[in-house]
PDB file of N, CA and C in Angstrom:
ATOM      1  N   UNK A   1      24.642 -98.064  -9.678  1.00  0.00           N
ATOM      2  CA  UNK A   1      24.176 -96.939  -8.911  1.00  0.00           C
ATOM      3  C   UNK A   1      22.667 -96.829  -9.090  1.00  0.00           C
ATOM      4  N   UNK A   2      21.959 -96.915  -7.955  1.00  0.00           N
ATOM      5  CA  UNK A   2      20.478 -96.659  -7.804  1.00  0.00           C
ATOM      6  C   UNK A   2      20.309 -95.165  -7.905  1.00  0.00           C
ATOM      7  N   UNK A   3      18.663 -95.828  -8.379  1.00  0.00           N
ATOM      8  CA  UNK A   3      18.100 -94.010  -8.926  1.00  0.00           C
ATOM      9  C   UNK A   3      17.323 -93.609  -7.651  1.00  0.00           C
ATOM     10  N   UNK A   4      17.309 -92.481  -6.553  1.00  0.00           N
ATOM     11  CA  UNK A   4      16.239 -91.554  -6.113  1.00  0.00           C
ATOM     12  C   UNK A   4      14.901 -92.616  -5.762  1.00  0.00           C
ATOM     13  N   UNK A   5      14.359 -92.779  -6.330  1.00  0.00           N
ATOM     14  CA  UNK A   5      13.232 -94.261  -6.243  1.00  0.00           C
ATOM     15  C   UNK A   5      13.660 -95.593  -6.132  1.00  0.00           C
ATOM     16  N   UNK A   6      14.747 -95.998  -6.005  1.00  0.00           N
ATOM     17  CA  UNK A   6      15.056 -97.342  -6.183  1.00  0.00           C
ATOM     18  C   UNK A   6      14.966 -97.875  -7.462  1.00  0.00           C
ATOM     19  N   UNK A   7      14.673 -97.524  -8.257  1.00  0.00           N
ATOM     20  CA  UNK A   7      14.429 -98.170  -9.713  1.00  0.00           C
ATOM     21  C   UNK A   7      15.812 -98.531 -10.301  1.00  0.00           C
ATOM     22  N   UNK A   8      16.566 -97.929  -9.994  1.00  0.00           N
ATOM     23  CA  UNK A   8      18.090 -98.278 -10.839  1.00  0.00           C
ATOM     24  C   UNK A   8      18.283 -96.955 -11.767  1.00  0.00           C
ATOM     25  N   UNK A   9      17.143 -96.034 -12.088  1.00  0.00           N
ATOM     26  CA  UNK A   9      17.128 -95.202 -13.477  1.00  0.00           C
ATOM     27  C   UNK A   9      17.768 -94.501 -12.396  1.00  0.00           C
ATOM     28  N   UNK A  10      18.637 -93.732 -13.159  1.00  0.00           N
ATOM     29  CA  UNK A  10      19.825 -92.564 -13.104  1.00  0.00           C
ATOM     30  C   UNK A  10      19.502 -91.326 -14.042  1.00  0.00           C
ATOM     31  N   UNK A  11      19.529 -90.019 -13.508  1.00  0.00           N
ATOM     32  CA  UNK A  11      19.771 -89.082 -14.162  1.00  0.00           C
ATOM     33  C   UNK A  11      18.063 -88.647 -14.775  1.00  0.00           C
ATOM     34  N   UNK A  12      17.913 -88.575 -16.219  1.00  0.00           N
ATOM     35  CA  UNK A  12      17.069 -87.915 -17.012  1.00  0.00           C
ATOM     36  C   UNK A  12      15.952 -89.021 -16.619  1.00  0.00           C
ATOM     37  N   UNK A  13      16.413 -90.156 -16.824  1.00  0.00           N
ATOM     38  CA  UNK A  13      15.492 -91.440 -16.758  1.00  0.00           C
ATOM     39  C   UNK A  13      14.135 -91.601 -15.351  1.00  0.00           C
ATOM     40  N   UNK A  14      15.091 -91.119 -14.217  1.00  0.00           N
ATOM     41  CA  UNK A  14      14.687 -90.923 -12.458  1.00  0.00           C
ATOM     42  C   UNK A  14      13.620 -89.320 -12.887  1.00  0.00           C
ATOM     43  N   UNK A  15      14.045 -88.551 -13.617  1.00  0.00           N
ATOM     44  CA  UNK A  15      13.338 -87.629 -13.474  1.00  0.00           C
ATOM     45  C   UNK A  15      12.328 -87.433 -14.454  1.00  0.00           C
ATOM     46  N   UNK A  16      11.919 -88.619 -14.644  1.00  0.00           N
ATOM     47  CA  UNK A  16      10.939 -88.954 -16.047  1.00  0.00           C
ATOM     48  C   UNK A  16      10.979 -88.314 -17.568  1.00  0.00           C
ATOM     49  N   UNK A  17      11.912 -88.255 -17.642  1.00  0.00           N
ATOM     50  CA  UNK A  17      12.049 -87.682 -18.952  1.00  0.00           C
ATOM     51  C   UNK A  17      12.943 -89.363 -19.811  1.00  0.00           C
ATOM     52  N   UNK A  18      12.903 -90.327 -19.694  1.00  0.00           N
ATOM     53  CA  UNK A  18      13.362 -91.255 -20.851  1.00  0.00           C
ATOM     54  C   UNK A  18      12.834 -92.909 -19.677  1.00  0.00           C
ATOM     55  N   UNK A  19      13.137 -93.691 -20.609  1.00  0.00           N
ATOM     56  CA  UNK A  19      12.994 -94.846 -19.966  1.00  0.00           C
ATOM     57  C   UNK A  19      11.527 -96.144 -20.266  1.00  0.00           C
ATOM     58  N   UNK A  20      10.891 -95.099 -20.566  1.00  0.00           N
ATOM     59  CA  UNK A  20       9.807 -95.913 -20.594  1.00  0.00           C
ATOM     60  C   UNK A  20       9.125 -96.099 -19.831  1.00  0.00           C
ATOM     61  N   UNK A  21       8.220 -97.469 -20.265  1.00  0.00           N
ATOM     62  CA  UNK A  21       7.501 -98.059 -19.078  1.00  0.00           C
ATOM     63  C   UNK A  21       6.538 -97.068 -18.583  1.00  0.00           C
ATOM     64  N   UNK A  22       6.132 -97.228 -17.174  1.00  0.00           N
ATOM     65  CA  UNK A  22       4.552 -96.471 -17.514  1.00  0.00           C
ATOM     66  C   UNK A  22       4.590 -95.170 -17.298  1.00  0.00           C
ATOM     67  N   UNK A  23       6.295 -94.498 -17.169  1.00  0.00           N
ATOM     68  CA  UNK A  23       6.172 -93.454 -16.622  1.00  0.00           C
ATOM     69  C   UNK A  23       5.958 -92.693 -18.673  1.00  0.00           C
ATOM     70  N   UNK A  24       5.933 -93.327 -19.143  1.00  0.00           N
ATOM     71  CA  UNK A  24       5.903 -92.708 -20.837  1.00  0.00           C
ATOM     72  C   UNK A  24       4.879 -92.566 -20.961  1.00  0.00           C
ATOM     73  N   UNK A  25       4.513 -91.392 -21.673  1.00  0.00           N
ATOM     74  CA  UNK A  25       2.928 -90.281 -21.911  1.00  0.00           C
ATOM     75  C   UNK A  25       2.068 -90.837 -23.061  1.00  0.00           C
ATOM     76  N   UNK A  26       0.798 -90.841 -22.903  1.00  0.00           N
ATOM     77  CA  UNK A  26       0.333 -92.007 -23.721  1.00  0.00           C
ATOM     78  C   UNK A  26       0.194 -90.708 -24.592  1.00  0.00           C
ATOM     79  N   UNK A  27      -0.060 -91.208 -26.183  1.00  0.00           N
ATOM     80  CA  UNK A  27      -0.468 -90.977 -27.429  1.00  0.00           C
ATOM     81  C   UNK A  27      -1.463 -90.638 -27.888  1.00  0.00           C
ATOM     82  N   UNK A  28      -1.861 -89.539 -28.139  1.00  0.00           N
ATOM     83  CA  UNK A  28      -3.239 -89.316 -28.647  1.00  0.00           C
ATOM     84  C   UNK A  28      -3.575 -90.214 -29.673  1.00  0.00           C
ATOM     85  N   UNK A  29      -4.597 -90.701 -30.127  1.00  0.00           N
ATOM     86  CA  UNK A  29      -4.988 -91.500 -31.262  1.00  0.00           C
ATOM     87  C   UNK A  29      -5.007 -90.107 -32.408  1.00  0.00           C
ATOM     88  N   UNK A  30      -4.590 -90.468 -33.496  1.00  0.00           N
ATOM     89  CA  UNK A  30      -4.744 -89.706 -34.975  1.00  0.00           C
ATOM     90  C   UNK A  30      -5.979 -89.134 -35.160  1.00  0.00           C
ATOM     91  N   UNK A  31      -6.917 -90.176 -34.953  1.00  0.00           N
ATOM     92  CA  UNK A  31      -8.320 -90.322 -35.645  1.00  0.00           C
ATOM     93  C   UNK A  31      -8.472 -88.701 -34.745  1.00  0.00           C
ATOM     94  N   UNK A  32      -7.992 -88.877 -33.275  1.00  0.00           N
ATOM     95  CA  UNK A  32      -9.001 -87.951 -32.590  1.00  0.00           C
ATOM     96  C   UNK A  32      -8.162 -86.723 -32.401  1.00  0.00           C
ATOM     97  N   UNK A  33      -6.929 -86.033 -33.498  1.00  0.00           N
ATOM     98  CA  UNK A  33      -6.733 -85.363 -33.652  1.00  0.00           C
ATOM     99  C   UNK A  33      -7.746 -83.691 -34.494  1.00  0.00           C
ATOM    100  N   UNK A  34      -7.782 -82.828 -33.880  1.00  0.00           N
ATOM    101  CA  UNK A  34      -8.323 -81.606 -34.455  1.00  0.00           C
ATOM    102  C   UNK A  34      -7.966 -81.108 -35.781  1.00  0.00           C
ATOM    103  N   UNK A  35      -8.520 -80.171 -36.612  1.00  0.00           N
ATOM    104  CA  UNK A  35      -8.307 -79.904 -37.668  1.00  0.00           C
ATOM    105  C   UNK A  35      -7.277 -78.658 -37.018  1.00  0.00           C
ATOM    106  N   UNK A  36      -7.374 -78.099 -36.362  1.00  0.00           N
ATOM    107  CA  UNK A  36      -6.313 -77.367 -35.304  1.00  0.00           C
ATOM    108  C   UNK A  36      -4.603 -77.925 -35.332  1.00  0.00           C
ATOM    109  N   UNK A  37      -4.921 -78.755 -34.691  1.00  0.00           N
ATOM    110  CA  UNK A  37      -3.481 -79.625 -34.210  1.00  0.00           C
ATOM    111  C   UNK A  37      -2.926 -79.857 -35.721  1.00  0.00           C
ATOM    112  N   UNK A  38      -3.859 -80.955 -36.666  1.00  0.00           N
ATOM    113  CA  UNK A  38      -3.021 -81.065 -38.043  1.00  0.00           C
ATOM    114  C   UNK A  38      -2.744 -80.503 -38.445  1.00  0.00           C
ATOM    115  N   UNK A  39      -3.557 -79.811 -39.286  1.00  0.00           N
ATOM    116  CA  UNK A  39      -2.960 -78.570 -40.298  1.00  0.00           C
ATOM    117  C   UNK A  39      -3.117 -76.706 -39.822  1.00  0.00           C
ATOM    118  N   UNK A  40      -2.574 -76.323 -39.548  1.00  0.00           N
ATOM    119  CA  UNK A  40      -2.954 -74.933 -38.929  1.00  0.00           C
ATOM    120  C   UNK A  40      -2.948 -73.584 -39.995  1.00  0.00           C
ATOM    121  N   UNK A  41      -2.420 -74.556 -41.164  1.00  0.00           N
ATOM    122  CA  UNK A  41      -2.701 -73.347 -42.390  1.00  0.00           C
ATOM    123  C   UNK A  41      -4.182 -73.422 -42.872  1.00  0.00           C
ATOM    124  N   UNK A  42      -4.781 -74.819 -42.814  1.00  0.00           N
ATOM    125  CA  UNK A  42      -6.262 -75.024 -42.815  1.00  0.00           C
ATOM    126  C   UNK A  42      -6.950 -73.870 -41.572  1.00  0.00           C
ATOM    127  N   UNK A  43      -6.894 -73.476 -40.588  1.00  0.00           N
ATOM    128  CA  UNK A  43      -7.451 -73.176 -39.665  1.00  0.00           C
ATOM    129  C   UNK A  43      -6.896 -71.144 -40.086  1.00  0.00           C
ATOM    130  N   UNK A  44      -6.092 -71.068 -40.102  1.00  0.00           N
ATOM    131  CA  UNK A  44      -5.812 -69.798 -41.022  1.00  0.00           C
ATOM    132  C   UNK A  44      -6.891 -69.719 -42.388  1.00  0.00           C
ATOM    133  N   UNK A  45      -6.485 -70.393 -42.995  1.00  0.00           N
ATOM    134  CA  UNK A  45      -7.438 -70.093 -44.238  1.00  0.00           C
ATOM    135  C   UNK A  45      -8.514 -69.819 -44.186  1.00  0.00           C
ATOM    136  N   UNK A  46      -9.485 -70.809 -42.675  1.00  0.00           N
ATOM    137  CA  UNK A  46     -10.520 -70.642 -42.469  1.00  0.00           C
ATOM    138  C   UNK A  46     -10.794 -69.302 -41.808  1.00  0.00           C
ATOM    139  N   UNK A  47      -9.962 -69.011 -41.088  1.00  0.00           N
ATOM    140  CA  UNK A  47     -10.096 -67.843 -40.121  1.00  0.00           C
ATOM    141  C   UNK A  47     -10.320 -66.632 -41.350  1.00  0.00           C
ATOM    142  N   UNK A  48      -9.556 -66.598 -41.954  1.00  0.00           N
ATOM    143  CA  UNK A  48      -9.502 -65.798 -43.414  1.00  0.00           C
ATOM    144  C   UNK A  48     -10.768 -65.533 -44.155  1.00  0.00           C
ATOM    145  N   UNK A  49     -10.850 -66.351 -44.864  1.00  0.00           N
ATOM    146  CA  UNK A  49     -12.424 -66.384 -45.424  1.00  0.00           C
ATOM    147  C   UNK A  49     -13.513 -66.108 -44.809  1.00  0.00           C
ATOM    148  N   UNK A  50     -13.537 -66.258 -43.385  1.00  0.00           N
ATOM    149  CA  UNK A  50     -14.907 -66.046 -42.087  1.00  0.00           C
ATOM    150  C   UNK A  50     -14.670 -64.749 -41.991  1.00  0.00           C
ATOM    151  N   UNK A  51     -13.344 -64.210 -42.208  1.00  0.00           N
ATOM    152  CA  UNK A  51     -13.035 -62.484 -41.841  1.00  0.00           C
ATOM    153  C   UNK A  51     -13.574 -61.754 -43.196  1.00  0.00           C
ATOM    154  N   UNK A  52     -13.033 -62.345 -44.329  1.00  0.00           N
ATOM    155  CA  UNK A  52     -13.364 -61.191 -45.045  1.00  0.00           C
ATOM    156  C   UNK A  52     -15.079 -61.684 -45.686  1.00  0.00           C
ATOM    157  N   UNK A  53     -15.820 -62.798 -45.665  1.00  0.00           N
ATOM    158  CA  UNK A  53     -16.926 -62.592 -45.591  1.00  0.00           C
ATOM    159  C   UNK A  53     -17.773 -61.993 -44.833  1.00  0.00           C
ATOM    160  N   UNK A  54     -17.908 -61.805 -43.685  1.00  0.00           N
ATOM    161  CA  UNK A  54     -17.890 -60.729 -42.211  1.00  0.00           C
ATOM    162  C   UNK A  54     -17.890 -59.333 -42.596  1.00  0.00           C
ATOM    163  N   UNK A  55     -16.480 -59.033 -43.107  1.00  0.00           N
ATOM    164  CA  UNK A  55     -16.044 -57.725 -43.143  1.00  0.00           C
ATOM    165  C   UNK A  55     -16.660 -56.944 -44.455  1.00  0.00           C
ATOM    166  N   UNK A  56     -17.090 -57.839 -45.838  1.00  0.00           N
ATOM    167  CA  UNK A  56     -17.388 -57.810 -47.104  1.00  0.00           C
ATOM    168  C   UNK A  56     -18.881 -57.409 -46.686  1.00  0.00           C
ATOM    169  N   UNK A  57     -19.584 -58.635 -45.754  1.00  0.00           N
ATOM    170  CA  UNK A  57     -20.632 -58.153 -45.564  1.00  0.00           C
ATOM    171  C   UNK A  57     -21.327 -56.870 -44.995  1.00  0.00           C
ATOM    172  N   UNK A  58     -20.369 -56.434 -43.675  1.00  0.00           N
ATOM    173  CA  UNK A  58     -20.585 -55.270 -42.633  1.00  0.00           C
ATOM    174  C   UNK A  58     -20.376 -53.781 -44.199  1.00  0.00           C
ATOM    175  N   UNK A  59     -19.235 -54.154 -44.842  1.00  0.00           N
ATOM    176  CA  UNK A  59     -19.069 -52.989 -45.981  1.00  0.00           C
ATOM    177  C   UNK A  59     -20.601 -52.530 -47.248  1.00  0.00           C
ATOM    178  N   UNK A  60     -21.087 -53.935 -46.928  1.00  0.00           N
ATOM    179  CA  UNK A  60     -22.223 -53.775 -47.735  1.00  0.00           C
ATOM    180  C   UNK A  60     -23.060 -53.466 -47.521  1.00  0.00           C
ATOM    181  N   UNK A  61     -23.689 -53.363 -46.677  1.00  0.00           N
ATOM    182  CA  UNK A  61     -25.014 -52.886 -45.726  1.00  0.00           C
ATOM    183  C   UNK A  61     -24.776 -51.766 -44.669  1.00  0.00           C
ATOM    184  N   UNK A  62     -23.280 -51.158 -44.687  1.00  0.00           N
ATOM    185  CA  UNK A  62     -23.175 -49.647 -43.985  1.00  0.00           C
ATOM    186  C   UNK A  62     -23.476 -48.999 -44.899  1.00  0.00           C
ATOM    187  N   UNK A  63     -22.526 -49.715 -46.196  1.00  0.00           N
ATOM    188  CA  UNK A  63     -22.956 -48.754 -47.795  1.00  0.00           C
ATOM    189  C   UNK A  63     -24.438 -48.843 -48.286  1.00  0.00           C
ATOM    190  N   UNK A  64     -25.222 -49.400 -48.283  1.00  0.00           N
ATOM    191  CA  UNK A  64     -26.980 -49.741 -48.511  1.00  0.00           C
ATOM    192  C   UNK A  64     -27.232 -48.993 -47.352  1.00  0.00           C
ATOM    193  N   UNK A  65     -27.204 -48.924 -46.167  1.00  0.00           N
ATOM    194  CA  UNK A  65     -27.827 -48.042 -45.111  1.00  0.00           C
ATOM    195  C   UNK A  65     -27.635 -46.438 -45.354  1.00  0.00           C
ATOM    196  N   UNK A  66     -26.269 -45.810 -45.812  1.00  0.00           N
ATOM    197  CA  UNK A  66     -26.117 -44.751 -46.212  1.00  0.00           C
ATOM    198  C   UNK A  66     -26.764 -44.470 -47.367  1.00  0.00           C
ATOM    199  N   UNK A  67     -26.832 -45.194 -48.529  1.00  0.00           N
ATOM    200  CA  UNK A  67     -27.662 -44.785 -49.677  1.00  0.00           C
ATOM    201  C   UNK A  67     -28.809 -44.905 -49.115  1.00  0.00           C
ATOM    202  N   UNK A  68     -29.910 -45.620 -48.333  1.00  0.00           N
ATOM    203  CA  UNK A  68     -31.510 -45.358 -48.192  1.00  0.00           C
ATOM    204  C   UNK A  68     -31.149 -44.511 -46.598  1.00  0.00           C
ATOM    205  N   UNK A  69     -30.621 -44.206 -45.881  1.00  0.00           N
ATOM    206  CA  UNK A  69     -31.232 -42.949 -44.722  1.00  0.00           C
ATOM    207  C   UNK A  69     -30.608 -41.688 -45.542  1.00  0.00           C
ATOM    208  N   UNK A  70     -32.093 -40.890 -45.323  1.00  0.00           N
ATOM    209  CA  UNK A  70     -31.585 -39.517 -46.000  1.00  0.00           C
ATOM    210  C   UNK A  70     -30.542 -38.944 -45.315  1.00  0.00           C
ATOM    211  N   UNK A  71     -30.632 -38.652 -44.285  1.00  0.00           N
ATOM    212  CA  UNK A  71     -29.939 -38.434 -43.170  1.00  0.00           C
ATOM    213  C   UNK A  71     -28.090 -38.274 -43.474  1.00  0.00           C
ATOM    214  N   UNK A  72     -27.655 -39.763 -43.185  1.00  0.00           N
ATOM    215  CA  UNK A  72     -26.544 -40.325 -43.785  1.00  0.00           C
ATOM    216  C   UNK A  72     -25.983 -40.068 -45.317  1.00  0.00           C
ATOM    217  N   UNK A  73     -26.991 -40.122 -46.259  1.00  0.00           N
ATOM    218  CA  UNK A  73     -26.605 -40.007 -47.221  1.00  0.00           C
ATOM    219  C   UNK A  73     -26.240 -37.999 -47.504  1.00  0.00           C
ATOM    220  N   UNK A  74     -27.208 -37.210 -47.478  1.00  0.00           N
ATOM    221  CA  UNK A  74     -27.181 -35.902 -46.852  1.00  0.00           C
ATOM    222  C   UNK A  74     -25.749 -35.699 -46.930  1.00  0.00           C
ATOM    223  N   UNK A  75     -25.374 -35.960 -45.361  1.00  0.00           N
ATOM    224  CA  UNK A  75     -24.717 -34.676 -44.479  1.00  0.00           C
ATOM    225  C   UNK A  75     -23.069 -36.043 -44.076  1.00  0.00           C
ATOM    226  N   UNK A  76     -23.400 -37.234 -44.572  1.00  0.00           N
ATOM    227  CA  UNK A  76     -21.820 -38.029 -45.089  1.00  0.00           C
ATOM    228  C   UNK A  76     -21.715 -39.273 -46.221  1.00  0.00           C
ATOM    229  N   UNK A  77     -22.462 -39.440 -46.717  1.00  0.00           N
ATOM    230  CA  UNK A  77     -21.908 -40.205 -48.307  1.00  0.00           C
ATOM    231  C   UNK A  77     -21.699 -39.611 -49.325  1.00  0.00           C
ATOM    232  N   UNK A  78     -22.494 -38.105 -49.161  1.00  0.00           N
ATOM    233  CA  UNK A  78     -22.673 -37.750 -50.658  1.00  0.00           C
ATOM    234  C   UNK A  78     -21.761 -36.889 -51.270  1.00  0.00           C
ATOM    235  N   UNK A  79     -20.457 -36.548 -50.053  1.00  0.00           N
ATOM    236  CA  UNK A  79     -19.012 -36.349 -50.083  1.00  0.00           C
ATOM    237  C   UNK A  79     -18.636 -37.064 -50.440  1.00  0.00           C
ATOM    238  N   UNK A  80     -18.768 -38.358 -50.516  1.00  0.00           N
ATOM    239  CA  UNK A  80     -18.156 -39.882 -51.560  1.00  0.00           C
ATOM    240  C   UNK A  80     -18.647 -39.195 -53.235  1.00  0.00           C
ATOM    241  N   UNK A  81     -19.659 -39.389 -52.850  1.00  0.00           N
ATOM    242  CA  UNK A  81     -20.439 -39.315 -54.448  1.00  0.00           C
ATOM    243  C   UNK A  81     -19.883 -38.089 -55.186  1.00  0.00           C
ATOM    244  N   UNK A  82     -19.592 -36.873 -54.717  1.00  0.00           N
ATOM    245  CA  UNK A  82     -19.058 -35.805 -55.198  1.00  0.00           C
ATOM    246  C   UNK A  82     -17.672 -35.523 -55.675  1.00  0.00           C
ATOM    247  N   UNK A  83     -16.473 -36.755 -55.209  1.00  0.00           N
ATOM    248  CA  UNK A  83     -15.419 -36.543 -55.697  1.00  0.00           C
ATOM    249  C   UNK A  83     -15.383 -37.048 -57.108  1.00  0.00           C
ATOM    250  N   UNK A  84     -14.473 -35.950 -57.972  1.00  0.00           N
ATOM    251  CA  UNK A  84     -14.057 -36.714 -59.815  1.00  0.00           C
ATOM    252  C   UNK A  84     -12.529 -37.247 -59.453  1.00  0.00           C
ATOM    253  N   UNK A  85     -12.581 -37.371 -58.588  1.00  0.00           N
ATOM    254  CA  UNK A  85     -10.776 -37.863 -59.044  1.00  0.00           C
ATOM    255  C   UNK A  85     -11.062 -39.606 -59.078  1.00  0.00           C
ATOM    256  N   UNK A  86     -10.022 -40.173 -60.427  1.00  0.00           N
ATOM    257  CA  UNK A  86     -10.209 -41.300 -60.331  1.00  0.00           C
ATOM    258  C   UNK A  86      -9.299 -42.503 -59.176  1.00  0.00           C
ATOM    259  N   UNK A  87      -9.221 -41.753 -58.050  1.00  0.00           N
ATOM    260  CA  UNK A  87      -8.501 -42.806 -57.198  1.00  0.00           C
ATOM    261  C   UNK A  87      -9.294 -43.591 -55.980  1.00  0.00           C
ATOM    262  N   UNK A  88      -9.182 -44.629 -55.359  1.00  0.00           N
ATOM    263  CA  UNK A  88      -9.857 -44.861 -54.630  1.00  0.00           C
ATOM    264  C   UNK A  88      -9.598 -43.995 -53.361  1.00  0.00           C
ATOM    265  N   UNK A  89      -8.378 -43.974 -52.970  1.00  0.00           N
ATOM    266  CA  UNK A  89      -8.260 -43.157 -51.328  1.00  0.00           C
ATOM    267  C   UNK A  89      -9.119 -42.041 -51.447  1.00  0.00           C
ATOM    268  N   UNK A  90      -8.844 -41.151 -52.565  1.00  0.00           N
ATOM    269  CA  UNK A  90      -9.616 -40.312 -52.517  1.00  0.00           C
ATOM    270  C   UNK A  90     -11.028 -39.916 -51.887  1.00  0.00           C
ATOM    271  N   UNK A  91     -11.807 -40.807 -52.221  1.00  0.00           N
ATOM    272  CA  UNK A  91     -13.198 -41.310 -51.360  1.00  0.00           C
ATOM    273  C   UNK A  91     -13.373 -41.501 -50.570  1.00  0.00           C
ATOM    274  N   UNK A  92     -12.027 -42.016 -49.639  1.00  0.00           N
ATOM    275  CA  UNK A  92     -12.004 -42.456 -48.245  1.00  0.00           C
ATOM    276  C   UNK A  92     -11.956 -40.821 -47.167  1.00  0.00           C
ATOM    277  N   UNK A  93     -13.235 -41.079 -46.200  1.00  0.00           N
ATOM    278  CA  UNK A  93     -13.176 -39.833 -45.732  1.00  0.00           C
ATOM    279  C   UNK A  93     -13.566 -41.021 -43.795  1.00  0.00           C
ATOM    280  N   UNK A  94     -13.118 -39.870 -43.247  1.00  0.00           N
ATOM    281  CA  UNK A  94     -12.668 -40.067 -41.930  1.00  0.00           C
ATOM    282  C   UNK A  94     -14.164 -41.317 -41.198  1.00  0.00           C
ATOM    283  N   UNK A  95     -15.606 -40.564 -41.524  1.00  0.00           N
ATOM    284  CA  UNK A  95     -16.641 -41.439 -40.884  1.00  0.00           C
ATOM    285  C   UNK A  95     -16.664 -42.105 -41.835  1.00  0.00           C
ATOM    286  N   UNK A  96     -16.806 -42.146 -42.926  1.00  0.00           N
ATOM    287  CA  UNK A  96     -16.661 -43.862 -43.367  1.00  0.00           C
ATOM    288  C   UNK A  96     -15.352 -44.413 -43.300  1.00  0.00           C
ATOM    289  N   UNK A  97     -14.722 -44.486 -42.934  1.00  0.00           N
ATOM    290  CA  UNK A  97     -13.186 -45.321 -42.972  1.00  0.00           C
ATOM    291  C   UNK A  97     -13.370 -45.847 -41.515  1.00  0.00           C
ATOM    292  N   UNK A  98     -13.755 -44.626 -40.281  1.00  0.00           N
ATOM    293  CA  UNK A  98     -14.271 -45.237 -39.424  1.00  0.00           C
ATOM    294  C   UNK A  98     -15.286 -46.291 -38.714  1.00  0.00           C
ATOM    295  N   UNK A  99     -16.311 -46.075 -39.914  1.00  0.00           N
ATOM    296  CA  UNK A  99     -17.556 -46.513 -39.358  1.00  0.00           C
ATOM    297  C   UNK A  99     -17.599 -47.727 -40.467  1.00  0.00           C
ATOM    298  N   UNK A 100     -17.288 -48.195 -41.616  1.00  0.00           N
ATOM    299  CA  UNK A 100     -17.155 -48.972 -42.220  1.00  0.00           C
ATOM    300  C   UNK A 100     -16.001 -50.185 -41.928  1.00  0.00           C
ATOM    301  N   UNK A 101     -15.169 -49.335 -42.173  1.00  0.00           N
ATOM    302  CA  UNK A 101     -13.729 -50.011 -42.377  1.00  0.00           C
ATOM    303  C   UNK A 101     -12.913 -50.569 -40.983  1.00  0.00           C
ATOM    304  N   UNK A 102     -12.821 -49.550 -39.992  1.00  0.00           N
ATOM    305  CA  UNK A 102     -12.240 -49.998 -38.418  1.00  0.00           C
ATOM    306  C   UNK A 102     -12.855 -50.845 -37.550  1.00  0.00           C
ATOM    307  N   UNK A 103     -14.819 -50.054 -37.279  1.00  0.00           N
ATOM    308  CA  UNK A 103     -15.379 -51.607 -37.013  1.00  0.00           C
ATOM    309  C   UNK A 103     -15.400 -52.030 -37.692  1.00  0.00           C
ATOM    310  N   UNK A 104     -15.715 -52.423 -39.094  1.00  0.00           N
ATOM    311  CA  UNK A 104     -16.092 -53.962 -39.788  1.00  0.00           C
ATOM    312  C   UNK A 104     -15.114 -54.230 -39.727  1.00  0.00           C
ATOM    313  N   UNK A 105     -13.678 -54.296 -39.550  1.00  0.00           N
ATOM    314  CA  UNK A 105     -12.219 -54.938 -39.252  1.00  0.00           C
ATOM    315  C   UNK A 105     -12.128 -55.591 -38.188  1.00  0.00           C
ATOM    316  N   UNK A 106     -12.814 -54.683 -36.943  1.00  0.00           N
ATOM    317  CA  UNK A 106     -12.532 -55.351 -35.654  1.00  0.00           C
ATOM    318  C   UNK A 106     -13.474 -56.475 -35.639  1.00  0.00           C
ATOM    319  N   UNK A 107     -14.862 -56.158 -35.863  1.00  0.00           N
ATOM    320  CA  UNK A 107     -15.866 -57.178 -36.178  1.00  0.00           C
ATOM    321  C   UNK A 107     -15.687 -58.303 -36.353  1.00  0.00           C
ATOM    322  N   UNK A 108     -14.702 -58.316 -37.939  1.00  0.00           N
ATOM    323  CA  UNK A 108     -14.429 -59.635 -38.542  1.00  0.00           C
ATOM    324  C   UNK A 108     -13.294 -60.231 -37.950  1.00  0.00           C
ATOM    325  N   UNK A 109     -12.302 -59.324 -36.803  1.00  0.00           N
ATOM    326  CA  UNK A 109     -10.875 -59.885 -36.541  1.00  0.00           C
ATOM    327  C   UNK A 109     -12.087 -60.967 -35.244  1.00  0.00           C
ATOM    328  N   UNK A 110     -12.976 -60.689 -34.263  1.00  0.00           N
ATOM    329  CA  UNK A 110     -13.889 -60.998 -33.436  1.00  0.00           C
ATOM    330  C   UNK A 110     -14.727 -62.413 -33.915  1.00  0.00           C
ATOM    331  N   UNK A 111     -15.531 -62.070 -34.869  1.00  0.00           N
ATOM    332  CA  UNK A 111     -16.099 -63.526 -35.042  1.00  0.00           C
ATOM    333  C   UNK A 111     -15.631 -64.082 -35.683  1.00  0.00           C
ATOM    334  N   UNK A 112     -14.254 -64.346 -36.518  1.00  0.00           N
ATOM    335  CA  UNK A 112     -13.392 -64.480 -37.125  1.00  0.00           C
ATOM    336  C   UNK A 112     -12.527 -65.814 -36.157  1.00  0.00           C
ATOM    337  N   UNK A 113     -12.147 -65.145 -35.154  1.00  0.00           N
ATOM    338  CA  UNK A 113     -11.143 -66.105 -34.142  1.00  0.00           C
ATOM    339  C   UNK A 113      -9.420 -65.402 -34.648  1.00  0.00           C
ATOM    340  N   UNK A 114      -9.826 -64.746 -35.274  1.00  0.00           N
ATOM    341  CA  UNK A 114      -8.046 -64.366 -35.896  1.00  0.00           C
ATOM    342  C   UNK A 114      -7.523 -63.358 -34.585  1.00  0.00           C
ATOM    343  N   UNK A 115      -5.942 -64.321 -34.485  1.00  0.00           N
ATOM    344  CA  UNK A 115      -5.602 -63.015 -33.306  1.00  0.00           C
ATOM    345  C   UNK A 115      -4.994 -61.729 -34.017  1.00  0.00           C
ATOM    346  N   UNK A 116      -5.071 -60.428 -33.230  1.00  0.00           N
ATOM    347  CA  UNK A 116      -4.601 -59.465 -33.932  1.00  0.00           C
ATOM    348  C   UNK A 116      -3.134 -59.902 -33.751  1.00  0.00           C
TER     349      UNK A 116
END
């Protein structure tokens, strides 16, 4: 029984899915595989480290900008500086959690490449 094309292939073979020959999908070479394609926990890890250096950084220089503008420091850090309780949440107050923590998150999820 002939295949649809004359070829003789029947079934999966006629509809290019087996058989060979030139209808078979050539091979990427190894060499010219991505660090992507191989390992994708490599490409996580990286994504990782680019985020929280990013995000480490944006935390450090909102916090240095609030300690030198009087301004900032004034009238919202120095509600940080004033709590005794020894917990961290505690400290966490709405414009800095916002302005630190949500952008420098989105920031780093952004030049990062990490999907949310």
């Amino acid at each position: 029984m002939a295949g649809a094309d004359g070829s003789g292939a029947v079934g999966a073979e006629a509809a290019g899915f087996g058989g060979g020959g030139a209808r078979e999908a050539k091979r990427e070479d190894p060499a010219m595989t991505t660090v992507r394609d191989a390992r994708p926990s490599l490409v996580v890890g990286w994504q990782f480290m680019v985020a929280m250096v990013v995000l480490d950084t944006w935390r450090y220089f909102g916090h240095r900008l609030m300690h030198k503008n009087k301004f900032l420091y004034r009238h919202v850090h120095s509600w940080h500086h004033r709590l005794v309780a020894p917990y961290a949440f505690t400290a966490q107050f709405i414009t800095r959690g916002l302005l630190l923590d949500t952008l420098g998150g989105a920031l780093a999820l952004a030049v990062s490449g990490m999907s949310p």
